[in-house]
Every structure is written in C-alpha cells, then in structure tokens.
C-alpha atoms as a PDB file:
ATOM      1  CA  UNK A   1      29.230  26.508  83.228  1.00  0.00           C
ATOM      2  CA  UNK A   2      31.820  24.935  81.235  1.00  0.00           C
ATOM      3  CA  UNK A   3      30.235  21.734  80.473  1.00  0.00           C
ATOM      4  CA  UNK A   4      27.352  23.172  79.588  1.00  0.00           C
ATOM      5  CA  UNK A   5      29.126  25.308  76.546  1.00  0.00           C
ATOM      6  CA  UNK A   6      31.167  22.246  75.600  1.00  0.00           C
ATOM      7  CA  UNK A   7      27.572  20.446  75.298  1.00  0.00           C
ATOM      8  CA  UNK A   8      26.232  23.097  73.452  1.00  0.00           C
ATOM      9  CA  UNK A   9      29.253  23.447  70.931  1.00  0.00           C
ATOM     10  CA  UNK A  10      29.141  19.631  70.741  1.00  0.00           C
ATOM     11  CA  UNK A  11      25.364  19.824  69.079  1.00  0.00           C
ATOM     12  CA  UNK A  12      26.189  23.134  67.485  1.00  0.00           C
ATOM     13  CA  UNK A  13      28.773  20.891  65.674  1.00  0.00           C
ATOM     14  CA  UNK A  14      26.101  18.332  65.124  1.00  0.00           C
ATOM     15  CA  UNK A  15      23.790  20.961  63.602  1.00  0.00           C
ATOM     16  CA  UNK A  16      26.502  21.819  61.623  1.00  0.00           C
ATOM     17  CA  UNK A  17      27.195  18.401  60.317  1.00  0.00           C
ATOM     18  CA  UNK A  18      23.394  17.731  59.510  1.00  0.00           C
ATOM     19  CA  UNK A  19      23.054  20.747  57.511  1.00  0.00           C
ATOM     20  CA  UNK A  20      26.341  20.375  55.499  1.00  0.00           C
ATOM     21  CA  UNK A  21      25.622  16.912  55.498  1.00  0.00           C
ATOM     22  CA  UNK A  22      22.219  17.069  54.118  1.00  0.00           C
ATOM     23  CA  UNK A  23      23.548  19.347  51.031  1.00  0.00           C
ATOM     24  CA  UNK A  24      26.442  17.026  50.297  1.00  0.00           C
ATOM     25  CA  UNK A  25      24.743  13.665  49.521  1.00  0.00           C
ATOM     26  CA  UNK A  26      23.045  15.860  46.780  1.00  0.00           C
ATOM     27  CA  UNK A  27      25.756  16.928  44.898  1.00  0.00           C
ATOM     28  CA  UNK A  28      25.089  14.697  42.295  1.00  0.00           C
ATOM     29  CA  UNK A  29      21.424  14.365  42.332  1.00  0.00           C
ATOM     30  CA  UNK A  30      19.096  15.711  39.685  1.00  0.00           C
ATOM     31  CA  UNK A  31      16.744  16.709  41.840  1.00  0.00           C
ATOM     32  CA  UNK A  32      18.204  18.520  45.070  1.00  0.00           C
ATOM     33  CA  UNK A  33      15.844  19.042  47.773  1.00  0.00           C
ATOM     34  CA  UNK A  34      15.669  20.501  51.375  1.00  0.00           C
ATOM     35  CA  UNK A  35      15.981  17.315  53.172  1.00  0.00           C
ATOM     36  CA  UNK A  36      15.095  17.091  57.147  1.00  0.00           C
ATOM     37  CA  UNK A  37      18.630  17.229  57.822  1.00  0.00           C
ATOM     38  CA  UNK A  38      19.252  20.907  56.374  1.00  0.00           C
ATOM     39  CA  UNK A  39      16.325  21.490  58.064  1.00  0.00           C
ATOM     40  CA  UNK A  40      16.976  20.190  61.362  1.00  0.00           C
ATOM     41  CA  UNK A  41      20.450  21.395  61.025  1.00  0.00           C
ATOM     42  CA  UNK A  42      19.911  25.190  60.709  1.00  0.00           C
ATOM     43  CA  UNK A  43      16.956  24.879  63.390  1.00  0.00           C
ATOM     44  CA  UNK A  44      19.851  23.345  65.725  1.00  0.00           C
ATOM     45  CA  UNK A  45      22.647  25.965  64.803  1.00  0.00           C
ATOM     46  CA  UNK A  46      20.736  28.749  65.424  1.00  0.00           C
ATOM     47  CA  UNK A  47      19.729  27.878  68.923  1.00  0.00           C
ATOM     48  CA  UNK A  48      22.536  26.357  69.945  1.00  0.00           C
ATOM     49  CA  UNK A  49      24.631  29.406  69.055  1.00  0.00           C
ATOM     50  CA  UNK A  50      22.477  32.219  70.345  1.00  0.00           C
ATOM     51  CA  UNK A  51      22.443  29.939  73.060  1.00  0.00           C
ATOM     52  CA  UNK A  52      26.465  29.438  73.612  1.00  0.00           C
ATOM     53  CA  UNK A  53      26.773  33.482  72.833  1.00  0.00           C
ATOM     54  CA  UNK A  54      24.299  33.867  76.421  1.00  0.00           C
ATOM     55  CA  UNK A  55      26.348  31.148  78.341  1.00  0.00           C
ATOM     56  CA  UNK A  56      29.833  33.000  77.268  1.00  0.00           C
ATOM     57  CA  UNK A  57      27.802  36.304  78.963  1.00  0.00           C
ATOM     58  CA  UNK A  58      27.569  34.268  81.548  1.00  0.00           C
ATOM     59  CA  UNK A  59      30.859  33.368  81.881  1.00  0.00           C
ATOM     60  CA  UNK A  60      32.238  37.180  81.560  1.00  0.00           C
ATOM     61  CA  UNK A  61      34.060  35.950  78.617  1.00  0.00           C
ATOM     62  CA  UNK A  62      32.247  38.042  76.051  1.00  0.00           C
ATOM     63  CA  UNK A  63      32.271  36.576  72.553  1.00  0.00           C
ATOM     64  CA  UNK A  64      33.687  38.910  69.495  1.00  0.00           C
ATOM     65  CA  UNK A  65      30.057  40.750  69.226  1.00  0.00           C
ATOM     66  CA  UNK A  66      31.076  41.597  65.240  1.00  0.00           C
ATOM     67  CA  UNK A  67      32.177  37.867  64.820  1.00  0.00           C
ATOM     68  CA  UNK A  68      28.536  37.077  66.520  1.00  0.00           C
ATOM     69  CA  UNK A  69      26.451  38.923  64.535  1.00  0.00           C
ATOM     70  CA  UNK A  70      28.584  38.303  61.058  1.00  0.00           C
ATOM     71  CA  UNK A  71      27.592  34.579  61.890  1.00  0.00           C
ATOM     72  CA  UNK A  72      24.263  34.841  62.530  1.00  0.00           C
ATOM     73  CA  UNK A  73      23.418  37.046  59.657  1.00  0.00           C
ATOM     74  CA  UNK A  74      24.656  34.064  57.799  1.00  0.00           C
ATOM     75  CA  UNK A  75      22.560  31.535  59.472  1.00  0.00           C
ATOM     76  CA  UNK A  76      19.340  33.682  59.753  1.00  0.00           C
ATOM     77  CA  UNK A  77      19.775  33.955  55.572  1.00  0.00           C
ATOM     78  CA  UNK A  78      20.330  29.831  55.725  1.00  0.00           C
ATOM     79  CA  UNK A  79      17.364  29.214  57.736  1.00  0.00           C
ATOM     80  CA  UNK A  80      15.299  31.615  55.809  1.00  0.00           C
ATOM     81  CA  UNK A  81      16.667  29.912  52.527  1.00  0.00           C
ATOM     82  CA  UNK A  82      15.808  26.528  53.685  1.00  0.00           C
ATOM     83  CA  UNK A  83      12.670  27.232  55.547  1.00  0.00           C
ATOM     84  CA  UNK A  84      10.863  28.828  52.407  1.00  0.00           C
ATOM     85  CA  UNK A  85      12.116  26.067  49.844  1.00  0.00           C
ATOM     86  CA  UNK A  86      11.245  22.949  52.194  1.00  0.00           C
ATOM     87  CA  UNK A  87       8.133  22.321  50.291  1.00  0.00           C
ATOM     88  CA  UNK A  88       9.628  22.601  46.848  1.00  0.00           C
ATOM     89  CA  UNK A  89       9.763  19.531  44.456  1.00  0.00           C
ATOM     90  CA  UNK A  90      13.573  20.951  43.575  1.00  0.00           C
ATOM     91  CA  UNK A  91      15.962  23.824  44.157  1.00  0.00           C
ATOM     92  CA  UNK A  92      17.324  25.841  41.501  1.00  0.00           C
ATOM     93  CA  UNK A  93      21.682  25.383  41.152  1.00  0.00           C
ATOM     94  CA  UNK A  94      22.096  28.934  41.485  1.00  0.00           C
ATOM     95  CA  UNK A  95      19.830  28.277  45.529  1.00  0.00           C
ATOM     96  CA  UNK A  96      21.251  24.774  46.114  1.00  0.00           C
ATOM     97  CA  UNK A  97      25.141  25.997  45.510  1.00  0.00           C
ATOM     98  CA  UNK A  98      24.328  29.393  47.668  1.00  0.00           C
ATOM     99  CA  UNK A  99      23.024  27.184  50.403  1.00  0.00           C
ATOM    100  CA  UNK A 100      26.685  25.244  50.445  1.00  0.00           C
ATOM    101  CA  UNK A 101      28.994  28.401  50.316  1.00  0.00           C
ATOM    102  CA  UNK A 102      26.955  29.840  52.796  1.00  0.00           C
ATOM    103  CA  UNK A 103      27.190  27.044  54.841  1.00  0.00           C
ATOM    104  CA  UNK A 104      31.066  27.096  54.095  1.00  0.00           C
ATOM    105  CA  UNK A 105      31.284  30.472  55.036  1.00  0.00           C
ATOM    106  CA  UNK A 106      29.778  30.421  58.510  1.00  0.00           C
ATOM    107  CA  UNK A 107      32.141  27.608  59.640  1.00  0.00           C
ATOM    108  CA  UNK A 108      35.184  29.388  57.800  1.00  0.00           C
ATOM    109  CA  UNK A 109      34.024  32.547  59.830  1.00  0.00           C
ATOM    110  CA  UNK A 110      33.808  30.623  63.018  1.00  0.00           C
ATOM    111  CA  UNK A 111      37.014  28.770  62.256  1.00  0.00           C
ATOM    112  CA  UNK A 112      39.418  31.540  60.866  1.00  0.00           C
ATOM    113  CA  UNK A 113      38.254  34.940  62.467  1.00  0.00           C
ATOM    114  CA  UNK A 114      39.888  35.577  65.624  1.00  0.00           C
END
C-alpha cells in the first residue's frame, strides 16, 4: 500500500506542476488562456487526491478530514474555473490571477497545515 500512495503523490505532484505550470508561462502574455496543461492538471489533482485520501483509509492512517475537504473545495472551484473558461479566446486578470492564488493556496494548505 505504500508504493501505491507514493505513486499517487508522485502524479498528484505532476498535476500540480502542469496546472501551475500552465498559468506561469502566461504571466506575460496578452492573451492568457486555459491551456491543456491547466486543464490536464486540475483533472489529475483531483483524482489523484480523492484517490490518495481512500488509500490513507486504507491504510488506517486517516488524513486531517478538515485539511481534506479545505483542499478540495479549492480544487473543485479550480476545476470549475478552468473547465467553464477552456473555450474562451482570453481570461479576464481579475480570473487568470484568481486561478494562480488559488493554485498557491492549495499547495500552501497542503504544505503548511499540519
């Protein structure tokens, strides 16, 4: 059971990395878009976490529930975000810069809350 969560935190990482990725090669663009890497990224995060919270069930270690659902508030507004603005020709600042904190916060909640 324990290399499957390290796999699954290794591409919850990589979803991470995609989607914060994917939002900073546009921060000086004209034109900022939802790219297929926020896209992709979210999609990954969400499963792979949801996915990492069932193994830790598993494992009798029981995940912070409040930490849990803080976190996945934050990426079910993300994927939402993302997901209805794909199609668009360009996202507002005020969208584009919420994206990025709120990609900032979920990996500052992940990294700081204990």
């Amino acid at each position: 059971m324990d290399i499957l969560h390290e796999i699954l935190v290794f591409l919850h990482l990589i979803g991470f990395a995609a989607l914060f990725g994917g939002l900073f090669v546009q921060l000086r663009s004209d034109a900022r878009v939802v790219n297929a890497a926020m896209f992709h990224g979210i999609l990954t995060q969400v499963l792979t976490g949801l996915l990492i919270v069932g193994v830790l069930e598993g494992m009798d270690e029981g995940p912070d529930s409040i930490k849990v659902g803080v976190k996945l508030v934050v990426a079910i507004v993300i994927a939402v975000l993302v997901v209805a603005n794909r199609k668009k020709p360009a996202l507002p600042n005020g969208l584009f810069f919420g994206l990025l904190g709120l990609t900032a916060l979920n990996v500052g909640v992940a990294v700081f809350w204990n």
